[in-house]
Each structure stands twice: as structure tokens, then as C-alpha cells.
PDB file of N, CA and C in Angstrom:
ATOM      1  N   UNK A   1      25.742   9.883  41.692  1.00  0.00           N
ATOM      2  CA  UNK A   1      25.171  11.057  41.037  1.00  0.00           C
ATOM      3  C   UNK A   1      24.098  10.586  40.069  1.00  0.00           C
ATOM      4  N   UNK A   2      23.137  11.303  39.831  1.00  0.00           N
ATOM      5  CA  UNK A   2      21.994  10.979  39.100  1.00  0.00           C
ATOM      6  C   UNK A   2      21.902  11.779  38.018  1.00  0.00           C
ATOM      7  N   UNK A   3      22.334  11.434  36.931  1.00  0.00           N
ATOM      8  CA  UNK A   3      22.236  12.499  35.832  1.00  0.00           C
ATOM      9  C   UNK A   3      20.506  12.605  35.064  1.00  0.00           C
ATOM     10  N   UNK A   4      20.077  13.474  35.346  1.00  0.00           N
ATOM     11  CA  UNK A   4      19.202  14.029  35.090  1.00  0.00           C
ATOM     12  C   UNK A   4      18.669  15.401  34.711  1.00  0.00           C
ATOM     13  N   UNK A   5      18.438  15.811  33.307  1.00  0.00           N
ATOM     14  CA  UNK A   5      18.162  17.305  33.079  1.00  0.00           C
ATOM     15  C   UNK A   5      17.524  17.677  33.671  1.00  0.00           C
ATOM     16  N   UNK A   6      15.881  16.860  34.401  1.00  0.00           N
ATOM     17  CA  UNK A   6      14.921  18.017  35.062  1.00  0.00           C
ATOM     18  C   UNK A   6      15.752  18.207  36.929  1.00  0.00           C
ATOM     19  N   UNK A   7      16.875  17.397  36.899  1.00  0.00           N
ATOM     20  CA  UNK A   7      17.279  18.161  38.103  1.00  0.00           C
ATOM     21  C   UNK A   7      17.387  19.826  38.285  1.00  0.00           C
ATOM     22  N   UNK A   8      17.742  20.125  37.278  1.00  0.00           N
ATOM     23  CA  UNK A   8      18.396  21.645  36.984  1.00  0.00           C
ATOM     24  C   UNK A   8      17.967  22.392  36.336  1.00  0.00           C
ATOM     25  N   UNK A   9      16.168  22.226  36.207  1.00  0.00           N
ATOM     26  CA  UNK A   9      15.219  23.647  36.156  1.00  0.00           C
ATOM     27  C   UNK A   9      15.063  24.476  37.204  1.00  0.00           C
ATOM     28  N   UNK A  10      14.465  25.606  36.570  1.00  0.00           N
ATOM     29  CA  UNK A  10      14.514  26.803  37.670  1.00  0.00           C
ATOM     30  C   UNK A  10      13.451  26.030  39.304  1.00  0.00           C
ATOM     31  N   UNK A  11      12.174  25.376  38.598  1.00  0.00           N
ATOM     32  CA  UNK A  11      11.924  25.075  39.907  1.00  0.00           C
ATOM     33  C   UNK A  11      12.092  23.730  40.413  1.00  0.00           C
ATOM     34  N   UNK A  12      12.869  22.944  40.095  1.00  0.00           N
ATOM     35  CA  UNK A  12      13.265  22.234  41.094  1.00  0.00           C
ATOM     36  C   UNK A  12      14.814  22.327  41.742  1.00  0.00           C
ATOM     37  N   UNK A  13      14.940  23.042  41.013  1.00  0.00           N
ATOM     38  CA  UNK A  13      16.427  23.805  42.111  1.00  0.00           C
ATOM     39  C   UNK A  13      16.063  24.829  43.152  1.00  0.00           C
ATOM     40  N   UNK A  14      14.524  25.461  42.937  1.00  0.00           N
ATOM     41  CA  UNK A  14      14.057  25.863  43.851  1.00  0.00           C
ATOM     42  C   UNK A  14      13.807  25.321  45.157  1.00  0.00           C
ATOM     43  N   UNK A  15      13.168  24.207  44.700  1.00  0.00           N
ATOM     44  CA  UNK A  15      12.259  23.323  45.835  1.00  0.00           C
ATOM     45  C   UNK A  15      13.725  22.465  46.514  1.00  0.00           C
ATOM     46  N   UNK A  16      14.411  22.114  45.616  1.00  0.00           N
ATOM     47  CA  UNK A  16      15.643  21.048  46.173  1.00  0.00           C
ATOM     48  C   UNK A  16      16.899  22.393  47.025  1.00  0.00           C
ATOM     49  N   UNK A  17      16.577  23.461  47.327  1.00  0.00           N
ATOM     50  CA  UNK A  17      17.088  24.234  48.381  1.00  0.00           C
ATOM     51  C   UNK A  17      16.121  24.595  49.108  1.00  0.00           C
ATOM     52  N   UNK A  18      14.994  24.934  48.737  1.00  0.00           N
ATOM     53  CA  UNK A  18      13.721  25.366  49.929  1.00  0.00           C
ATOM     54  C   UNK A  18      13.819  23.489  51.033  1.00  0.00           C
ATOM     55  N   UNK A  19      13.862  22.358  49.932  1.00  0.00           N
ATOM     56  CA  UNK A  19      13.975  21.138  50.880  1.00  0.00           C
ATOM     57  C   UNK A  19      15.108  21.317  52.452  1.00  0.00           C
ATOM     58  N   UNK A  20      16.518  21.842  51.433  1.00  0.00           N
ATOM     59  CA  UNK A  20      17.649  21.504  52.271  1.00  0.00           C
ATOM     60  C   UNK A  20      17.296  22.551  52.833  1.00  0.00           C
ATOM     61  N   UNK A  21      17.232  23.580  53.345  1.00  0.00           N
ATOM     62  CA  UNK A  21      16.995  24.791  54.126  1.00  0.00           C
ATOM     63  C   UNK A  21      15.850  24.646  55.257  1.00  0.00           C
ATOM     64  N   UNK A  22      15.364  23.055  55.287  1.00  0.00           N
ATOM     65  CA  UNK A  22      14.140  22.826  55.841  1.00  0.00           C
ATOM     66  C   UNK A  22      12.943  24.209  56.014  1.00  0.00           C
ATOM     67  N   UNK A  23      12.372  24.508  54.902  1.00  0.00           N
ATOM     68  CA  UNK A  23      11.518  25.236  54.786  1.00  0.00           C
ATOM     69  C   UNK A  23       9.871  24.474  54.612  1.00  0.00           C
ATOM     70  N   UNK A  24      10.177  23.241  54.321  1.00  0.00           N
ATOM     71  CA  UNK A  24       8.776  22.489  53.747  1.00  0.00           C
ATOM     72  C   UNK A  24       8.777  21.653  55.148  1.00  0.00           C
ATOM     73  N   UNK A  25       9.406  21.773  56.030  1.00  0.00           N
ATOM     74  CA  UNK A  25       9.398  20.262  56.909  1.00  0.00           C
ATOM     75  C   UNK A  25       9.809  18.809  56.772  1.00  0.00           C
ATOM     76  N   UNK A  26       9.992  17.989  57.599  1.00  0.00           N
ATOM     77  CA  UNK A  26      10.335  16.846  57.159  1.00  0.00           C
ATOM     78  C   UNK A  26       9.789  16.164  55.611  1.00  0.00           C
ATOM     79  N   UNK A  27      10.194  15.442  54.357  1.00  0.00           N
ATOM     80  CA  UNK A  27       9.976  15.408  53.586  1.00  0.00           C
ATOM     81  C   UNK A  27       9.621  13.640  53.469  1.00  0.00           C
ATOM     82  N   UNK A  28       8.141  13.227  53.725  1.00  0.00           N
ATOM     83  CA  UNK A  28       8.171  11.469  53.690  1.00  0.00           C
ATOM     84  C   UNK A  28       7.715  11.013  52.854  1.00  0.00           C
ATOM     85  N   UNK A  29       7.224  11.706  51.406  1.00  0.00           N
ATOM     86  CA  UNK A  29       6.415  10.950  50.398  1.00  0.00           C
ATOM     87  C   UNK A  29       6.694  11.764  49.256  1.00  0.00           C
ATOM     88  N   UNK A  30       6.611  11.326  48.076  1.00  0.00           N
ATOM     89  CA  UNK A  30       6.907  11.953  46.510  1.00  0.00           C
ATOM     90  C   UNK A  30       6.457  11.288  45.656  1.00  0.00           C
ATOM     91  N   UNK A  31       6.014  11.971  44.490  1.00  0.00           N
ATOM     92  CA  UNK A  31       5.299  10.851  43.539  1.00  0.00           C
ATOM     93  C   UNK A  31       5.716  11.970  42.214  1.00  0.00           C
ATOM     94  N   UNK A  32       6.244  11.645  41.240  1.00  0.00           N
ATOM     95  CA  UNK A  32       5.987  12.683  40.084  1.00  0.00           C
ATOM     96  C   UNK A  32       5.351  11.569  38.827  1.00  0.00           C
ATOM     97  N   UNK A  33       5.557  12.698  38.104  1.00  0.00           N
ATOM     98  CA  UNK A  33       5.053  12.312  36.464  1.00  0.00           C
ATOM     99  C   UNK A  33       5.242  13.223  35.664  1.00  0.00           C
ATOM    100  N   UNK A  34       4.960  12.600  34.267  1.00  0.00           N
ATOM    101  CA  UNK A  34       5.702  13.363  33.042  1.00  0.00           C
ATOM    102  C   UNK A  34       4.597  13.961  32.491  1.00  0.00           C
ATOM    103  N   UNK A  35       4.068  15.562  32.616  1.00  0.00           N
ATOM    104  CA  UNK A  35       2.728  16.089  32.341  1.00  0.00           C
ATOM    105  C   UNK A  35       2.400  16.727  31.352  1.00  0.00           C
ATOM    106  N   UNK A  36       3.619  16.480  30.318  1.00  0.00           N
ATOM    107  CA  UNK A  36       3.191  17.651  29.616  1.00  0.00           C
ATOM    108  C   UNK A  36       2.126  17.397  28.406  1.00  0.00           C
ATOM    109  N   UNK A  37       1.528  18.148  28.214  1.00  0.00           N
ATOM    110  CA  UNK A  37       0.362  17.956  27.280  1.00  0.00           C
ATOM    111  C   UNK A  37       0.887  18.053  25.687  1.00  0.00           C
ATOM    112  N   UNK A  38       1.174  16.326  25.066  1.00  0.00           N
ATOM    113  CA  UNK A  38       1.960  16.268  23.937  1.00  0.00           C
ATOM    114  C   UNK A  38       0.882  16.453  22.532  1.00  0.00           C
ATOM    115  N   UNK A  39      -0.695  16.226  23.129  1.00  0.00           N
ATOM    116  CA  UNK A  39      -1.446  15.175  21.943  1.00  0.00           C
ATOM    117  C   UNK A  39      -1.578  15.899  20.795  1.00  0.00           C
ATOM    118  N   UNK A  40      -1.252  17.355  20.669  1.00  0.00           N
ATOM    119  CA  UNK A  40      -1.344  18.142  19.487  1.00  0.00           C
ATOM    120  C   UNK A  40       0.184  17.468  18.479  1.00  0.00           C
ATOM    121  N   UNK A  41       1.204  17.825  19.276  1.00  0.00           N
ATOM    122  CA  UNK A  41       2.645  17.011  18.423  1.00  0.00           C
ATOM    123  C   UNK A  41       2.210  15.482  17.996  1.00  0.00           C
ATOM    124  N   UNK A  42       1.831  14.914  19.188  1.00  0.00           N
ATOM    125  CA  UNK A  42       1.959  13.557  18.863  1.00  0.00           C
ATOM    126  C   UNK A  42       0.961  13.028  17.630  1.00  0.00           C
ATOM    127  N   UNK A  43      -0.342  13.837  17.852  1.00  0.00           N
ATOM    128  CA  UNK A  43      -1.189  13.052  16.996  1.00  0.00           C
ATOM    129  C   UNK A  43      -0.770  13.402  15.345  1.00  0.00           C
ATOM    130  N   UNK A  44       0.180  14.505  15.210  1.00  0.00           N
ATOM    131  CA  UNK A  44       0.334  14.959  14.191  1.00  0.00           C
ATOM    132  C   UNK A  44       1.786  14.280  13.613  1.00  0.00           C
ATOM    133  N   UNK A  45       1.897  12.751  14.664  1.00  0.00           N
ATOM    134  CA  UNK A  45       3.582  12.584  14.034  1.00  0.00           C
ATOM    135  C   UNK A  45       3.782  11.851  12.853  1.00  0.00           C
ATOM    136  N   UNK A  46       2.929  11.416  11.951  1.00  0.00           N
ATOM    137  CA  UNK A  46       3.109  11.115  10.677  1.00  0.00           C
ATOM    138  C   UNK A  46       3.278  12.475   9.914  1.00  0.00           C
ATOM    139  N   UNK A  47       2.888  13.268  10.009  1.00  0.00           N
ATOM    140  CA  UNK A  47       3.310  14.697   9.360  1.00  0.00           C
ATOM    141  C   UNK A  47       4.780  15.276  10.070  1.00  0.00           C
ATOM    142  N   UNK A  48       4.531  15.275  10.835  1.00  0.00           N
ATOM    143  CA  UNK A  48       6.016  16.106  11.799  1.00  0.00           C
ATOM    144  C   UNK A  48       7.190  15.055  11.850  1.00  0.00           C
ATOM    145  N   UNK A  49       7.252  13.890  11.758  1.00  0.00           N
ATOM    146  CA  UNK A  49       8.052  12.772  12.073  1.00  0.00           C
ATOM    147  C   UNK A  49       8.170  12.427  13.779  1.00  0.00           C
ATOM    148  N   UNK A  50       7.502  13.016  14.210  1.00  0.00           N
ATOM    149  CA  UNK A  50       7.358  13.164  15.934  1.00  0.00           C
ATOM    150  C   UNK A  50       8.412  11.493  16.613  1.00  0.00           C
ATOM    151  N   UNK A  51       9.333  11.922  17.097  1.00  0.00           N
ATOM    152  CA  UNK A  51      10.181  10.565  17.676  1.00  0.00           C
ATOM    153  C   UNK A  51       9.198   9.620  18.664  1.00  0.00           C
ATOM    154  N   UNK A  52       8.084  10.753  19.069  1.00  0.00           N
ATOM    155  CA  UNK A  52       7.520   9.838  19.981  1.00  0.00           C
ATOM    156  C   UNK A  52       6.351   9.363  19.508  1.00  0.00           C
ATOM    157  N   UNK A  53       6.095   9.279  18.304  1.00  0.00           N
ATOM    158  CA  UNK A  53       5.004   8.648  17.812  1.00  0.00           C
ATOM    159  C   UNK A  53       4.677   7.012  18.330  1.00  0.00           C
ATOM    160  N   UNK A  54       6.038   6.672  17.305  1.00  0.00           N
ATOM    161  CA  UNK A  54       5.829   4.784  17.946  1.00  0.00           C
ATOM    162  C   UNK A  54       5.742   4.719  19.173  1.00  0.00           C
ATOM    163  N   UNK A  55       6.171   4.890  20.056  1.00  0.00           N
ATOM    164  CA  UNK A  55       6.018   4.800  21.444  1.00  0.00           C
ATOM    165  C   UNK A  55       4.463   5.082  21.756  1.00  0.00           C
ATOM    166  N   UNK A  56       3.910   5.949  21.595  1.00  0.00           N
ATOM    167  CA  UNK A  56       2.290   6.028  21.621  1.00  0.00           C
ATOM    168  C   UNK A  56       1.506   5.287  20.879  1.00  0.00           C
ATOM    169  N   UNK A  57       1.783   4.712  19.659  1.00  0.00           N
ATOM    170  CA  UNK A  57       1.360   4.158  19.104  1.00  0.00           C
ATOM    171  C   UNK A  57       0.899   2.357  19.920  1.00  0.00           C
ATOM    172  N   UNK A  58       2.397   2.346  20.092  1.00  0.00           N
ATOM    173  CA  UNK A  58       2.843   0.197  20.177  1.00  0.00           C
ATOM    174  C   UNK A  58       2.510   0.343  22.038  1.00  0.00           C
ATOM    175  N   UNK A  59       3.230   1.395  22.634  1.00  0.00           N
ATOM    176  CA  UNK A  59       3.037   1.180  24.183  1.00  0.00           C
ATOM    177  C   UNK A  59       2.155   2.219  24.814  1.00  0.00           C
ATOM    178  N   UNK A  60       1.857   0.713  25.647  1.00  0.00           N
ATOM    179  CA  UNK A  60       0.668   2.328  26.841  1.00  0.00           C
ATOM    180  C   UNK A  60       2.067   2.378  28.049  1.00  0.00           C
ATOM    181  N   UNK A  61       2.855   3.536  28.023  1.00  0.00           N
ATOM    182  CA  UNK A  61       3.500   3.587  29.514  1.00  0.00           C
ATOM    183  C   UNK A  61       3.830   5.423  29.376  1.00  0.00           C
ATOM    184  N   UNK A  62       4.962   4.667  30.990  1.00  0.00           N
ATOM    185  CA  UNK A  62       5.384   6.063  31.052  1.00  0.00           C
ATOM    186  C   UNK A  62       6.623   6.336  30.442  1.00  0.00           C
ATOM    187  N   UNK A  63       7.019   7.234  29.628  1.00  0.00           N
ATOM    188  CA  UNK A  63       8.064   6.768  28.638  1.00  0.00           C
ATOM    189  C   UNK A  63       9.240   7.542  29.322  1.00  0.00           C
ATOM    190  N   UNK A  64       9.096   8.206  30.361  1.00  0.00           N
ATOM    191  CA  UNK A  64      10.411   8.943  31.004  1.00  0.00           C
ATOM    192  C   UNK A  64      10.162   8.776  32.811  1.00  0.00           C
ATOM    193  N   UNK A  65      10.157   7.676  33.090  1.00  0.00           N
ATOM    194  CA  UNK A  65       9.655   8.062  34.647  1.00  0.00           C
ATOM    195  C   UNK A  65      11.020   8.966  35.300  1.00  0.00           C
ATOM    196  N   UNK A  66      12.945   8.688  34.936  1.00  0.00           N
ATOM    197  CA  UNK A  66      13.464   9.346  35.339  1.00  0.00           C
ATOM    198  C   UNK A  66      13.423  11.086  35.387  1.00  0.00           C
ATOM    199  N   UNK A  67      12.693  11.360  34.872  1.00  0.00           N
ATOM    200  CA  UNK A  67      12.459  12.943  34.234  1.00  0.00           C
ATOM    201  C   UNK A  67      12.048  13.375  35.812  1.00  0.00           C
ATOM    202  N   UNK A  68      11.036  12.943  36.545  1.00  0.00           N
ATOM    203  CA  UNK A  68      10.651  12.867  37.646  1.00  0.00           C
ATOM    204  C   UNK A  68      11.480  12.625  38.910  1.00  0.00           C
ATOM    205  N   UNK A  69      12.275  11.126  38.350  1.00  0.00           N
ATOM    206  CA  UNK A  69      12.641  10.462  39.773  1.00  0.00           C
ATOM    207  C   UNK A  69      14.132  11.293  40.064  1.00  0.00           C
ATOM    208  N   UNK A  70      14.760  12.032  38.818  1.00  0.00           N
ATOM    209  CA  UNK A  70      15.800  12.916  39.419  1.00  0.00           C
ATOM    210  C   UNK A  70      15.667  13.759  40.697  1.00  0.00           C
ATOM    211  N   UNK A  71      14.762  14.608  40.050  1.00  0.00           N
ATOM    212  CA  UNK A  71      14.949  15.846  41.102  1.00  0.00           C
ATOM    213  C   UNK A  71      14.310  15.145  42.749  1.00  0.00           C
ATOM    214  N   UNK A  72      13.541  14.359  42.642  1.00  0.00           N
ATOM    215  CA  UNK A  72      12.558  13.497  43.881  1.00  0.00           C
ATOM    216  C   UNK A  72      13.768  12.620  44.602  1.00  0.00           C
ATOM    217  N   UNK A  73      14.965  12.129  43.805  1.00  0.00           N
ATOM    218  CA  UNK A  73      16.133  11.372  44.385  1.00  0.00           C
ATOM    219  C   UNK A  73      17.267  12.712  45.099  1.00  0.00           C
ATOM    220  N   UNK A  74      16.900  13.905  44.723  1.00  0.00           N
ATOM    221  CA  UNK A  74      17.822  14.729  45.065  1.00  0.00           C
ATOM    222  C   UNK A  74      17.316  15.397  46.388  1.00  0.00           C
ATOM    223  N   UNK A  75      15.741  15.033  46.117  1.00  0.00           N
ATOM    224  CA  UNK A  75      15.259  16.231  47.679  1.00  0.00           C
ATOM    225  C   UNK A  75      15.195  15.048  48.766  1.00  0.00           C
ATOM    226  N   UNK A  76      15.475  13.716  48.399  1.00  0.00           N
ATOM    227  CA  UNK A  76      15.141  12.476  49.413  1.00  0.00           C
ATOM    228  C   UNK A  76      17.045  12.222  49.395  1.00  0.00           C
ATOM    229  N   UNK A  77      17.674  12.978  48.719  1.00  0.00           N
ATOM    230  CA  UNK A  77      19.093  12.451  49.376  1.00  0.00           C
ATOM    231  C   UNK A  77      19.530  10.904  48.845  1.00  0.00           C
ATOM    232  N   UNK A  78      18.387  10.445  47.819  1.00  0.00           N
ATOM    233  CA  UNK A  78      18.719   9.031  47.288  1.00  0.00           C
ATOM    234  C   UNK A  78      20.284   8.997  47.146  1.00  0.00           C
ATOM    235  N   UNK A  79      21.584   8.113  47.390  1.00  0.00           N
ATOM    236  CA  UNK A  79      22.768   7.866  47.001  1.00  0.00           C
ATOM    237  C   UNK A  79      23.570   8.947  47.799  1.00  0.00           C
ATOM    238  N   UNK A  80      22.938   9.323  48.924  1.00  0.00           N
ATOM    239  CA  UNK A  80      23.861   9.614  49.826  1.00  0.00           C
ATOM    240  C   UNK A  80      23.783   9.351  51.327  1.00  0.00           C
ATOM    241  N   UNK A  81      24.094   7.903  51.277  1.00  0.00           N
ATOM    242  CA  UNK A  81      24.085   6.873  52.130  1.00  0.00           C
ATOM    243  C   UNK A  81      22.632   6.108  52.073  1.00  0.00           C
ATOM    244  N   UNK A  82      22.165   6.036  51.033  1.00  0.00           N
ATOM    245  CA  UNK A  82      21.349   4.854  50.733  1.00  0.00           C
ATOM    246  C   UNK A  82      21.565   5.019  49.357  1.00  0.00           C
ATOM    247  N   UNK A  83      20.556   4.113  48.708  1.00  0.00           N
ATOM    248  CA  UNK A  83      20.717   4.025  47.395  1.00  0.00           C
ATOM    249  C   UNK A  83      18.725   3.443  46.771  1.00  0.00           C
ATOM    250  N   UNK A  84      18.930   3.906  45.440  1.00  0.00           N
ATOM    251  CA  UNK A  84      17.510   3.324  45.119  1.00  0.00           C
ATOM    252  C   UNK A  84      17.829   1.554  44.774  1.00  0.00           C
ATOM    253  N   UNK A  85      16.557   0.912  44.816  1.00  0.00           N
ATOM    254  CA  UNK A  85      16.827  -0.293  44.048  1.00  0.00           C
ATOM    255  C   UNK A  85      15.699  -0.673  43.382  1.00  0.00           C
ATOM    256  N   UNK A  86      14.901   0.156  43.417  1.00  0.00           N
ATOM    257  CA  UNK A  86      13.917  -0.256  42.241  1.00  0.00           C
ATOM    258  C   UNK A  86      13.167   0.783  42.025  1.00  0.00           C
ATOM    259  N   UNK A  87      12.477   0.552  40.885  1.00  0.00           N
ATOM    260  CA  UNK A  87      11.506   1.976  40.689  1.00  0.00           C
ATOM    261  C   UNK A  87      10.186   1.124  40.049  1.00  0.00           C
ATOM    262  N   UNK A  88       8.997   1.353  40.092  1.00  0.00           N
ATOM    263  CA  UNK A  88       7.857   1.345  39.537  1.00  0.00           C
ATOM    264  C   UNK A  88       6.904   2.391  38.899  1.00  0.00           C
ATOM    265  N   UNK A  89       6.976   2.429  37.506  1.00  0.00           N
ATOM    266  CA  UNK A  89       6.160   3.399  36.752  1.00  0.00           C
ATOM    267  C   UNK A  89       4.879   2.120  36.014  1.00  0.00           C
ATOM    268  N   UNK A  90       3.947   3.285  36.069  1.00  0.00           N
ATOM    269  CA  UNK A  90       2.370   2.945  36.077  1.00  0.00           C
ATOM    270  C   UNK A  90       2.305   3.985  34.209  1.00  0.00           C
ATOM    271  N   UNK A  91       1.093   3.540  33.881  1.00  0.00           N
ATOM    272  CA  UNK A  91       0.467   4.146  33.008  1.00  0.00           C
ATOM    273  C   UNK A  91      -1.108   4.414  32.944  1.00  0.00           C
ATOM    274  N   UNK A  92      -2.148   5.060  33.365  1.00  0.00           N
ATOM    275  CA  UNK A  92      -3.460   4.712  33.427  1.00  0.00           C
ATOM    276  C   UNK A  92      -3.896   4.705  31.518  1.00  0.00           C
ATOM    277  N   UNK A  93      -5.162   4.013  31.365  1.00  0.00           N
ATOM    278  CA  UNK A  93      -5.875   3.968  30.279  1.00  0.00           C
ATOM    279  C   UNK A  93      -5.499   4.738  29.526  1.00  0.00           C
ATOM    280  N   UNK A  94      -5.344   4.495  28.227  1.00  0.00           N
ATOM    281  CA  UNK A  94      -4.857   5.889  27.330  1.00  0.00           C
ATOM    282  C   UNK A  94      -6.670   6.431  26.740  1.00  0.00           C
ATOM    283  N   UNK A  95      -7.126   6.693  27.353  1.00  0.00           N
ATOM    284  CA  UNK A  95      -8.897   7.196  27.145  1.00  0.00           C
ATOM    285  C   UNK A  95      -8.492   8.659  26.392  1.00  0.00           C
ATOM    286  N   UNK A  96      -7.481   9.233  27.249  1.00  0.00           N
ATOM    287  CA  UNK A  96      -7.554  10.919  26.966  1.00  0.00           C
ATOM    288  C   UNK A  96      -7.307  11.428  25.799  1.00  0.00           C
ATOM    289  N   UNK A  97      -6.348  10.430  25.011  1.00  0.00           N
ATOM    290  CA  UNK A  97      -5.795  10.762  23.067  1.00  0.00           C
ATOM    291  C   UNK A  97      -6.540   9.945  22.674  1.00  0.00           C
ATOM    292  N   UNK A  98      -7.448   8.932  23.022  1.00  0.00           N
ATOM    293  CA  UNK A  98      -8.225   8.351  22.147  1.00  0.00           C
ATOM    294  C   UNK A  98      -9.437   9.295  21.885  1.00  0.00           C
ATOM    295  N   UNK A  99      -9.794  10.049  22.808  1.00  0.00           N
ATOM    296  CA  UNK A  99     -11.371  11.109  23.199  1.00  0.00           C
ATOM    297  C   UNK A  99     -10.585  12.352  22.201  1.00  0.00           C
ATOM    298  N   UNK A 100      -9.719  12.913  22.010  1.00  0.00           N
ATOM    299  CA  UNK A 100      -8.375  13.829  21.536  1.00  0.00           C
ATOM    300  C   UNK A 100      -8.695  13.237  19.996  1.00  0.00           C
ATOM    301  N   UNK A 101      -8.260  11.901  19.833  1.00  0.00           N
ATOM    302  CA  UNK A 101      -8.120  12.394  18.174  1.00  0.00           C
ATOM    303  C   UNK A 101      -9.037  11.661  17.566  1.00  0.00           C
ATOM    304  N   UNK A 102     -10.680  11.457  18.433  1.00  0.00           N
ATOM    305  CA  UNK A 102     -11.853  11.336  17.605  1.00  0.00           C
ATOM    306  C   UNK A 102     -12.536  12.620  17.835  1.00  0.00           C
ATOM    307  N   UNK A 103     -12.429  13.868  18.666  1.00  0.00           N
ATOM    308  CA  UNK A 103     -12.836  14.984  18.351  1.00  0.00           C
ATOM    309  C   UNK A 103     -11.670  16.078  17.349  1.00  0.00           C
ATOM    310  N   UNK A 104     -10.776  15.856  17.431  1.00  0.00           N
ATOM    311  CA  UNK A 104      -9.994  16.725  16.556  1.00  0.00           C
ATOM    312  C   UNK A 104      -9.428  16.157  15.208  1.00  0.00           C
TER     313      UNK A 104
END
């Protein structure tokens, strides 16, 4: 079992029965990511105490790739009769909060 909260939003409990119901067709590729647009909280986390400040600060990554790889392990059936054994998360250039908090 894969404990994961974004398993059990409204739409990927959507998509993870539209999967099993074969409504999308065979399913051979998945890629997610964590999208949400933080840079107003984040840039403000010396005022707010924002938890995810240091993390933006010290690292360029992806700071939740499971947020993603739940619901993507549930529509691929990961751990029921295979299993994962590795995962690779990427980060591109952090350009976009650097351009973010020299205009704001």
C-alpha cells in the first residue's frame, strides 16, 4: 500500500476509476509534478515563518516527488504484483523565483 494523501483527491480518484474501467485505454507512460504556484508564501517566509522556506532557500529540488508518484503507482497497479525500485526526481533552474522576487 502506498500511503499517500494526493491518492484521495476528488480528481485522482476520478482518473484512478476512469483508468480501471478502461475508459483512457491502455495506460504506458506517466510523469507528474508538484505545481502549485508557492512564490507569493514562499518569498514571504521570513515574515510568515513559511516551513518551506529553507528548503528553497539551501536546495534546488523537488521537495515532494511522492505527492505525484502515489496516485501514478495506483493507476500503473505499482505493488500489485510488481513493485517500484527506484524513483528519479529532477528539478529545472530555479530562473522563475529568481525573475519573481526581483520584480516583486
Amino acid at each position: 500500500m502506498f500511503m499517500e494523501n494526493c491518492c484521495y483527491d476528488k480528481t485522482e480518484m476520478l482518473v484512478t476509476a476512469m483508468v480501471r474501467k478502461n475508459l483512457l485505454g491502455e495506460i504506458v507512460h506517466c510523469s507528474g509534478a508538484y505545481t502549485h504556484d508557492l512564490r507569493e508564501e514562499i518569498t514571504k517566509g521570513n515574515i510568515n515563518r513559511h516551513y518551506r522556506l529553507r528548503n528553497y532557500i539551501n536546495r534546488n529540488c523537488e521537495n515532494y516527488p511522492t505527492h505525484s508518484l502515489g496516485p501514478i503507482a495506483k493507476i500503473l497497479n505499482i505493488n500489485r504484483g510488481n513493485r517500484l525500485v527506484s524513483l528519479v526526481s529532477v528539478a529545472s533552474k530555479s530562473a522563475g523565483i529568481k525573475t519573481y522576487l526581483k520584480e516583486n
